[in-house]
C-alpha atoms as a PDB file:
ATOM      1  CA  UNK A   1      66.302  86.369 180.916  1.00  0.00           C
ATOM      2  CA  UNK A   2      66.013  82.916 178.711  1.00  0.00           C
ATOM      3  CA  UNK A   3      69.212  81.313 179.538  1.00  0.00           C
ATOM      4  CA  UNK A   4      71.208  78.687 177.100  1.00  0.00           C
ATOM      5  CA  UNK A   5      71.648  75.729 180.086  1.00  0.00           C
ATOM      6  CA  UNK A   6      74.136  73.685 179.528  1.00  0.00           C
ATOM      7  CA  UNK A   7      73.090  69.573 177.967  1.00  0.00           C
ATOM      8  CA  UNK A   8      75.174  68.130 181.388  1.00  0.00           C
ATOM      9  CA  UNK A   9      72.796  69.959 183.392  1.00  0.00           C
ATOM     10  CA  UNK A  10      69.496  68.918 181.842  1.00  0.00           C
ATOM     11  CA  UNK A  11      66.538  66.630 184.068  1.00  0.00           C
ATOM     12  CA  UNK A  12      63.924  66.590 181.957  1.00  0.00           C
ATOM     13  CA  UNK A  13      61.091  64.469 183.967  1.00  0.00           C
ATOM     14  CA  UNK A  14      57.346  65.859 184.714  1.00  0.00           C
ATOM     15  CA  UNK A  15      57.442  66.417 188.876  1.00  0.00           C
ATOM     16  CA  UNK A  16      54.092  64.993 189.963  1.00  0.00           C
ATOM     17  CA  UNK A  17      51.766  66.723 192.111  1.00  0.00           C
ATOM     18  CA  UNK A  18      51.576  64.732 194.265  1.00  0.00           C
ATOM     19  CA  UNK A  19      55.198  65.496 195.355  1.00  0.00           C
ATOM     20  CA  UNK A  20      53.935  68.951 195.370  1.00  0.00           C
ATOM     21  CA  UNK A  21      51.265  67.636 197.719  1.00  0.00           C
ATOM     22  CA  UNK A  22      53.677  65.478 199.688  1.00  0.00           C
ATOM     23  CA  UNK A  23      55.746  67.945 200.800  1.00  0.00           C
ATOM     24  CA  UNK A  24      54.219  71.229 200.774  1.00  0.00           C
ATOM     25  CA  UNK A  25      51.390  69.797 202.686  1.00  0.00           C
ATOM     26  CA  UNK A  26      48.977  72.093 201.199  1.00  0.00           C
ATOM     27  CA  UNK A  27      45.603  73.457 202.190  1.00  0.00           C
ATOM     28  CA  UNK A  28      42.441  72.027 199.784  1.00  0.00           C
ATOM     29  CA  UNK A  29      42.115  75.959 197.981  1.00  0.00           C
ATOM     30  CA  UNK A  30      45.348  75.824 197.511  1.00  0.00           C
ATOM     31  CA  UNK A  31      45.450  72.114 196.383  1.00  0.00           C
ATOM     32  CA  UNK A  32      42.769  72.897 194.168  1.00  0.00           C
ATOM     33  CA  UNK A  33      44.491  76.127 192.623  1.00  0.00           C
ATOM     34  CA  UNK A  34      47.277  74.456 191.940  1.00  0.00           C
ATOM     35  CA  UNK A  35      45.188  71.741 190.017  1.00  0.00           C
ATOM     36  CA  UNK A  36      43.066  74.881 188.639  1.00  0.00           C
ATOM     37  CA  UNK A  37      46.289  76.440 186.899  1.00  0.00           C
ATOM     38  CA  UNK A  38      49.062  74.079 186.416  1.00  0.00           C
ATOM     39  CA  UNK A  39      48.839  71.871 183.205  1.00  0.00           C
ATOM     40  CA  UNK A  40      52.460  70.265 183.872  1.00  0.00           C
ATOM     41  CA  UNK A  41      55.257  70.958 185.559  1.00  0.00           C
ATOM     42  CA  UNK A  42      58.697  70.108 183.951  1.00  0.00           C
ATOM     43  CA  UNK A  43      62.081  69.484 185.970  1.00  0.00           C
ATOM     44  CA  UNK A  44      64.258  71.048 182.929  1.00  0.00           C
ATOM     45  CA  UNK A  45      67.476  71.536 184.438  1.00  0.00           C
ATOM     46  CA  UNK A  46      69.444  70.737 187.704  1.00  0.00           C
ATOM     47  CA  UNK A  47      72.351  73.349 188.176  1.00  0.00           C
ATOM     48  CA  UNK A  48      74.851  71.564 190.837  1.00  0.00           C
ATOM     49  CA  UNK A  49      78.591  71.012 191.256  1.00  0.00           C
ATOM     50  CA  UNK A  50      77.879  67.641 189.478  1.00  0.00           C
ATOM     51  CA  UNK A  51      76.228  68.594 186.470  1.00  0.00           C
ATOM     52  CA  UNK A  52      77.820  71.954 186.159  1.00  0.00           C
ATOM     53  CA  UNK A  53      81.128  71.676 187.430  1.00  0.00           C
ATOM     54  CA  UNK A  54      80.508  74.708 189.547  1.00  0.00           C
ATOM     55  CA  UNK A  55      81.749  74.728 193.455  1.00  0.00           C
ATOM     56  CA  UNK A  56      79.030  75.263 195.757  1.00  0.00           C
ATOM     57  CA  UNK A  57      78.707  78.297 197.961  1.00  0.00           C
ATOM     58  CA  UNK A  58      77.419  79.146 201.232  1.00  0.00           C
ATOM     59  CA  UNK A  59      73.777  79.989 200.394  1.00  0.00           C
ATOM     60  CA  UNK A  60      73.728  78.145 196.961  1.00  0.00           C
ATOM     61  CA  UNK A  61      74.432  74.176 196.729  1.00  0.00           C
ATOM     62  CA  UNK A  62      71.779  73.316 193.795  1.00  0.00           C
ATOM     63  CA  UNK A  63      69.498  75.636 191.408  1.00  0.00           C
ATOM     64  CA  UNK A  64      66.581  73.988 189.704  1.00  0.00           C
ATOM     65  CA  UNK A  65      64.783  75.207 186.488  1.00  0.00           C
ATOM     66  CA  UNK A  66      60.926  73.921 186.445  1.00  0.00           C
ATOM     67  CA  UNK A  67      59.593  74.956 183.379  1.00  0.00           C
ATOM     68  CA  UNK A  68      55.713  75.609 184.183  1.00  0.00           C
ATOM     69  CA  UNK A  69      52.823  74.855 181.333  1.00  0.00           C
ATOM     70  CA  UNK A  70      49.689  77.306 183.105  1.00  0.00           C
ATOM     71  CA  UNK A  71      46.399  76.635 182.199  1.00  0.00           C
ATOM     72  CA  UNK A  72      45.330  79.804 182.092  1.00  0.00           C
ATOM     73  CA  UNK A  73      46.754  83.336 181.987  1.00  0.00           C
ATOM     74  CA  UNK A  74      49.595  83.170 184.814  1.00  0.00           C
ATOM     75  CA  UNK A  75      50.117  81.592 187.574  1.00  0.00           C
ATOM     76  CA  UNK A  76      49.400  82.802 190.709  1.00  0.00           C
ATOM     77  CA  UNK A  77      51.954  84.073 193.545  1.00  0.00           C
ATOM     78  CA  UNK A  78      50.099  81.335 196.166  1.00  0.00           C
ATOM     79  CA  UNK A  79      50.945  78.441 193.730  1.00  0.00           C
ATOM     80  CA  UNK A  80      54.308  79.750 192.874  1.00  0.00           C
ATOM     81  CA  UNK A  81      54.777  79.731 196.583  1.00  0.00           C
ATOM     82  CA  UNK A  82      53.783  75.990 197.242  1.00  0.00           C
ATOM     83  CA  UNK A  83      55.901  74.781 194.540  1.00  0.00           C
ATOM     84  CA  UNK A  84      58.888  76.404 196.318  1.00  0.00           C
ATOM     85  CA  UNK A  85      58.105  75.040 199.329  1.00  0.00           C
ATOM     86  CA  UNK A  86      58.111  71.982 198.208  1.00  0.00           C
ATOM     87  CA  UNK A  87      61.299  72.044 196.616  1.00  0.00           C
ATOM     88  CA  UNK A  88      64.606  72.531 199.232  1.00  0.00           C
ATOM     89  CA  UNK A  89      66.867  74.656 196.617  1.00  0.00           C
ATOM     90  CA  UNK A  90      66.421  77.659 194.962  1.00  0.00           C
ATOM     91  CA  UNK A  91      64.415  77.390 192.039  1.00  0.00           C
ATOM     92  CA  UNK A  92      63.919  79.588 188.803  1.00  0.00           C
ATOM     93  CA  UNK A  93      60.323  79.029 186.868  1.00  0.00           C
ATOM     94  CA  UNK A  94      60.052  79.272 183.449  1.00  0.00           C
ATOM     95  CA  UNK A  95      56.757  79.844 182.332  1.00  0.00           C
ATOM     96  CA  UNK A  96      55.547  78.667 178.753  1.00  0.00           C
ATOM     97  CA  UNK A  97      51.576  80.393 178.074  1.00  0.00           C
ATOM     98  CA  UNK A  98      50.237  81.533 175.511  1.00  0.00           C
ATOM     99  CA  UNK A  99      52.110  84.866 175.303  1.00  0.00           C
ATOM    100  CA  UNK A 100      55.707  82.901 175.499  1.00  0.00           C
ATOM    101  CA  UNK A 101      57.943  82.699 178.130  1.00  0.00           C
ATOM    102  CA  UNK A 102      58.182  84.494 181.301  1.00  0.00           C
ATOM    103  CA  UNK A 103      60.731  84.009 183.883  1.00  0.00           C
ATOM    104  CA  UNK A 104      59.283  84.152 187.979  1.00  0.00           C
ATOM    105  CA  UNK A 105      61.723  83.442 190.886  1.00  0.00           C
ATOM    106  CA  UNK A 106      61.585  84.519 194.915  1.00  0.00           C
ATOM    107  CA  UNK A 107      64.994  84.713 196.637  1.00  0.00           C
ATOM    108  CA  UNK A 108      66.132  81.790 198.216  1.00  0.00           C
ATOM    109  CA  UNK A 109      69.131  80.090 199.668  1.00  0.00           C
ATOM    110  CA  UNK A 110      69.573  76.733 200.576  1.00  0.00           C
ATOM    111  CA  UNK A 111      68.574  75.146 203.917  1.00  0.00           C
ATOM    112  CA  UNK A 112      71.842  74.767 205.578  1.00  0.00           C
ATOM    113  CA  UNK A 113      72.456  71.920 207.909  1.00  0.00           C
ATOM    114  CA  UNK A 114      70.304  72.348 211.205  1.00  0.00           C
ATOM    115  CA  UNK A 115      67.673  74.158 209.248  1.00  0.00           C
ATOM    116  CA  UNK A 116      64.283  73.154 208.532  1.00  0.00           C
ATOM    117  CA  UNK A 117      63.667  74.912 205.646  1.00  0.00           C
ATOM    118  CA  UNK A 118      65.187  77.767 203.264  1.00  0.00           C
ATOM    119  CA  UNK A 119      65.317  81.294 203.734  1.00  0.00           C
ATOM    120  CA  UNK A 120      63.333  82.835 201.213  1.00  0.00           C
ATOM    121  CA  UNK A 121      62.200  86.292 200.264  1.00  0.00           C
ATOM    122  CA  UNK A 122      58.561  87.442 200.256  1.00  0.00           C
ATOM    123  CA  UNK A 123      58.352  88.662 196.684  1.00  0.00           C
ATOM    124  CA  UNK A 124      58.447  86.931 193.441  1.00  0.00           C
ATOM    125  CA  UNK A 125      59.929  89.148 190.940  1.00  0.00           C
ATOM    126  CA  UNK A 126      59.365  88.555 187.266  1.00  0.00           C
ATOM    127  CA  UNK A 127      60.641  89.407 183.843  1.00  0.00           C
ATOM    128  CA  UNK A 128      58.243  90.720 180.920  1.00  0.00           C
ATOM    129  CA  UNK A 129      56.851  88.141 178.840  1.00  0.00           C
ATOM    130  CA  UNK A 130      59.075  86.932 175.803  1.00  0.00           C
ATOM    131  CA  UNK A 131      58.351  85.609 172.599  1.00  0.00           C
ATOM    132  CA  UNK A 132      57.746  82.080 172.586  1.00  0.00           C
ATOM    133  CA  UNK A 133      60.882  81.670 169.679  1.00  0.00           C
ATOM    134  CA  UNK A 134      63.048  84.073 172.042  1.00  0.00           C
ATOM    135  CA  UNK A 135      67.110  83.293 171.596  1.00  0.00           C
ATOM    136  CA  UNK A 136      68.326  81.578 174.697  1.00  0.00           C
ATOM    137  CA  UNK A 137      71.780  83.956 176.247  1.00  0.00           C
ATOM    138  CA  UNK A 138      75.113  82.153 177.045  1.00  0.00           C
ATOM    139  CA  UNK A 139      75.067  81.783 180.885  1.00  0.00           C
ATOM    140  CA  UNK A 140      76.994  84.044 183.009  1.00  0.00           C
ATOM    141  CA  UNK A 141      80.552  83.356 183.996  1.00  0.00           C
ATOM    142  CA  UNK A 142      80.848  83.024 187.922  1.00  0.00           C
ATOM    143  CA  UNK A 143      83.189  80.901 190.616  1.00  0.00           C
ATOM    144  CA  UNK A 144      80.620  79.453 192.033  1.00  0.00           C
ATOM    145  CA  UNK A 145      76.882  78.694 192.002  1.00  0.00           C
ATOM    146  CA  UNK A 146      76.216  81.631 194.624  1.00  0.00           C
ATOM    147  CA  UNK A 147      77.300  83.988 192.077  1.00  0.00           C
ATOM    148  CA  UNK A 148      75.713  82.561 188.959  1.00  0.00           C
ATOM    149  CA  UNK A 149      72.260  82.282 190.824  1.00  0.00           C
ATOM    150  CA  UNK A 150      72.719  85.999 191.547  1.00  0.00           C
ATOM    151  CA  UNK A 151      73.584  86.929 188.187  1.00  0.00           C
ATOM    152  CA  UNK A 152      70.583  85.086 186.728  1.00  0.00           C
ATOM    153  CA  UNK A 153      68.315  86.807 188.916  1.00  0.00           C
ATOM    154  CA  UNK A 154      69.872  90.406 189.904  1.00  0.00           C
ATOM    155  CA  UNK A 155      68.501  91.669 186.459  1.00  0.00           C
ATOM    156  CA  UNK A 156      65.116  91.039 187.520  1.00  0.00           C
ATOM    157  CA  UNK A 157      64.662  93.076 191.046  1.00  0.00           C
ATOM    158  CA  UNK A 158      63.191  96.546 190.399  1.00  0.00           C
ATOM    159  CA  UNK A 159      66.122  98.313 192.119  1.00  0.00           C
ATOM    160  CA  UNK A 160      69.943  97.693 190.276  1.00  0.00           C
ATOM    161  CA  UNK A 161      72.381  95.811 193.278  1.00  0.00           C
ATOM    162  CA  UNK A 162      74.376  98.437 194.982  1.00  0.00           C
ATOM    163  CA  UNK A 163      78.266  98.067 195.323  1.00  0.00           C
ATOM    164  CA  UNK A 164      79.314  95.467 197.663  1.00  0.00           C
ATOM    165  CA  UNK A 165      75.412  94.344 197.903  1.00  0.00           C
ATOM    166  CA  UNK A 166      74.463  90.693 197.719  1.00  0.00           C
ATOM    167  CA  UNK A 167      71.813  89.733 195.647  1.00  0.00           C
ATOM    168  CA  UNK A 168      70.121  88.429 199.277  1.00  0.00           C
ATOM    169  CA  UNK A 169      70.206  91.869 201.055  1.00  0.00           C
ATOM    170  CA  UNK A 170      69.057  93.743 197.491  1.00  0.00           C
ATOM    171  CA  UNK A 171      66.070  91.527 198.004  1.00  0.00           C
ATOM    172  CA  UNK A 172      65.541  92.450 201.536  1.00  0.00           C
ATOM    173  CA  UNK A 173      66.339  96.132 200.838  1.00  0.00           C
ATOM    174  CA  UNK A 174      63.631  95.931 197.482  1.00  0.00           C
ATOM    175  CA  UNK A 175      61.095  94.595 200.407  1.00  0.00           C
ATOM    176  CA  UNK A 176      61.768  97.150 202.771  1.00  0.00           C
ATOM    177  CA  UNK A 177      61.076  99.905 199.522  1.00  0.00           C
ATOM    178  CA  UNK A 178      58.123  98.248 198.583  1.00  0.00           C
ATOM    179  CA  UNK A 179      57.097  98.094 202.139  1.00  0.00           C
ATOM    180  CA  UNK A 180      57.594 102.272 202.546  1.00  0.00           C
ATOM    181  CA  UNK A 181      55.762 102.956 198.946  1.00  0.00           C
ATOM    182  CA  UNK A 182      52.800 101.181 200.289  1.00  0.00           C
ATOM    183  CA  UNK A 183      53.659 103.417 203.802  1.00  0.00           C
ATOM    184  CA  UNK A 184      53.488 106.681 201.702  1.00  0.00           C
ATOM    185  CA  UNK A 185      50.549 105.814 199.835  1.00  0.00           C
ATOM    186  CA  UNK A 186      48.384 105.575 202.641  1.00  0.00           C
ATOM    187  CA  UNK A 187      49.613 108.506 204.491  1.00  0.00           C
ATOM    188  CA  UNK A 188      49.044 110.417 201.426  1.00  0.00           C
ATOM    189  CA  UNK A 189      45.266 109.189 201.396  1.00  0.00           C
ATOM    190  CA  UNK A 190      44.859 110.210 204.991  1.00  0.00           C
ATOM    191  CA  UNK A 191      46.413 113.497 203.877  1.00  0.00           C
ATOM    192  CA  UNK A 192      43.819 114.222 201.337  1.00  0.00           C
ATOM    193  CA  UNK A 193      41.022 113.129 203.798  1.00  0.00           C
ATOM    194  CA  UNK A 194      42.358 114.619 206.697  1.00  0.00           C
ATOM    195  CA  UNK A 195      40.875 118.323 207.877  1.00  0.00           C
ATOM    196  CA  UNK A 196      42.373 119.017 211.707  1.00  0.00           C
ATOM    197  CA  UNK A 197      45.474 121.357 210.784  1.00  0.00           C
ATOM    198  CA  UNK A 198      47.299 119.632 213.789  1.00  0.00           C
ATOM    199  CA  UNK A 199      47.021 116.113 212.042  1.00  0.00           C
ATOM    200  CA  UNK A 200      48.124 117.131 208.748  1.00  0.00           C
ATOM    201  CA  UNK A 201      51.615 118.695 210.152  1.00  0.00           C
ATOM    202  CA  UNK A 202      51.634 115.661 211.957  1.00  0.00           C
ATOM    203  CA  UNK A 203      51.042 113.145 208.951  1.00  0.00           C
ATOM    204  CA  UNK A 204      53.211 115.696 206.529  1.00  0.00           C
ATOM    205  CA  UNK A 205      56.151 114.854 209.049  1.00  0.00           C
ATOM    206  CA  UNK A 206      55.784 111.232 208.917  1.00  0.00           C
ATOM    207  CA  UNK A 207      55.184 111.633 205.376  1.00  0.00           C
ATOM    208  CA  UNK A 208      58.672 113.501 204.900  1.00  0.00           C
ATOM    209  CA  UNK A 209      60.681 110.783 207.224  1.00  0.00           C
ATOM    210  CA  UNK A 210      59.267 107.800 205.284  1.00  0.00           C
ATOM    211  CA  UNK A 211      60.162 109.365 201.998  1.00  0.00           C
ATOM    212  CA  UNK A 212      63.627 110.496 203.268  1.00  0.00           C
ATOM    213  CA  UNK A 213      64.063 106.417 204.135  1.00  0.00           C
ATOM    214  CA  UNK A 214      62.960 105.786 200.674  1.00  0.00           C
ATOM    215  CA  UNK A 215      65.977 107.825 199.387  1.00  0.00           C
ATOM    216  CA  UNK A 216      68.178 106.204 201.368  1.00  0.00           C
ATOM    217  CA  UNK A 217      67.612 102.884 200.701  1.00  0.00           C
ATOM    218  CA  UNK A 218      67.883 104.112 196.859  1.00  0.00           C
ATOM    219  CA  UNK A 219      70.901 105.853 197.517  1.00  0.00           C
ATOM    220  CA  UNK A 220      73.842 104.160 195.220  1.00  0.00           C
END
């Protein structure tokens, strides 16, 4: 999940955070978290048609690398979340703890023209921590920076991209599983609880359809 970025595309600068501030506009707990777990934050690389000679693509017009120094342990999902917000493009974290490296990204596209802000997913997905001398891989080849953002991430969702599937609907499809695992765990709690025979055909039905949906949306 380390990645071997090309020299053309590097930034290297801390991002303040106060930009972080500036344009996420966040709360004071979240302020404060952000303060309470972030040593630095490093702009590593840029990954653009000008430093990577990469076209553009619809959803995709810049990626950017921020290499994240936590204070603690991890960093949390909240933080994660107001970096991104601050930042317009898709971005890829690379944390550096005590453990090593650990790669963290939502789904995002681009804001296009017109549009406020990006479309991102509600999930952060993250690789297993790696050791802090891990070898860096070559980076994918793709045609554009569409398909090489989708090739650096695909290998981190929990569910592999069906045929034809973007790496933006796998994303929605991996919400909508974790959405009907949480559905199915608490129908199987009411099960256990539940003593009227009437309610338990009825909650065994429901039961069966949301599993059924979970299948499907599995399906390959």
């Amino acid at each position: 999940m380390l990645f071997d970025y090309p020299q053309s595309t590097y930034f290297g600068r801390v991002l303040p955070k106060t930009k972080i501030y500036q344009y996420a506009k966040p709360k004071t707990v979240l302020r404060q978290a952000l303060v309470d777990e972030v040593d630095r934050i490093i702009w590593r690389h840029k990954l653009s048609p000008d430093t990577l000679n990469l076209p553009a693509s619809r959803q995709v017009s810049e990626v950017q690398i921020l290499e994240l120094h936590p204070k603690g342990a991890e960093v949390s999902e909240a933080v994660l979340a107001c970096i991104d917000k601050a930042v317009r493009f898709p971005l890829i974290f690379e944390v550096r703890g005590a453990r090593g490296w650990q790669v963290i990204a939502g789904i995002k596209s681009t804001a296009g023209v017109g549009e406020t802000k990006p479309k991102a997913s509600a999930i952060y997905y993250q690789s297993g921590w790696l050791a802090a001398d891990a070898q860096r891989q070559p980076l994918p080849v793709a045609v554009n920076l569409g398909g090489l953002y989708q090739q650096l991430l695909a290998p981190m969702l929990p569910e592999p991209l069906q045929s034809g599937e973007t790496l933006w609907q796998a994303a929605e499809r991996c919400e909508q599983i974790a959405a009907l695992e949480r559905q199915i765990e608490r129908l199987q709690g009411q099960l256990q609880r539940q003593v009227q025979f009437n309610r338990k055909v009825e909650l065994n039905r429901e039961l069966r359809a949301r599993r059924q949906s979970l299948m499907a949306l599995r399906a390959t």
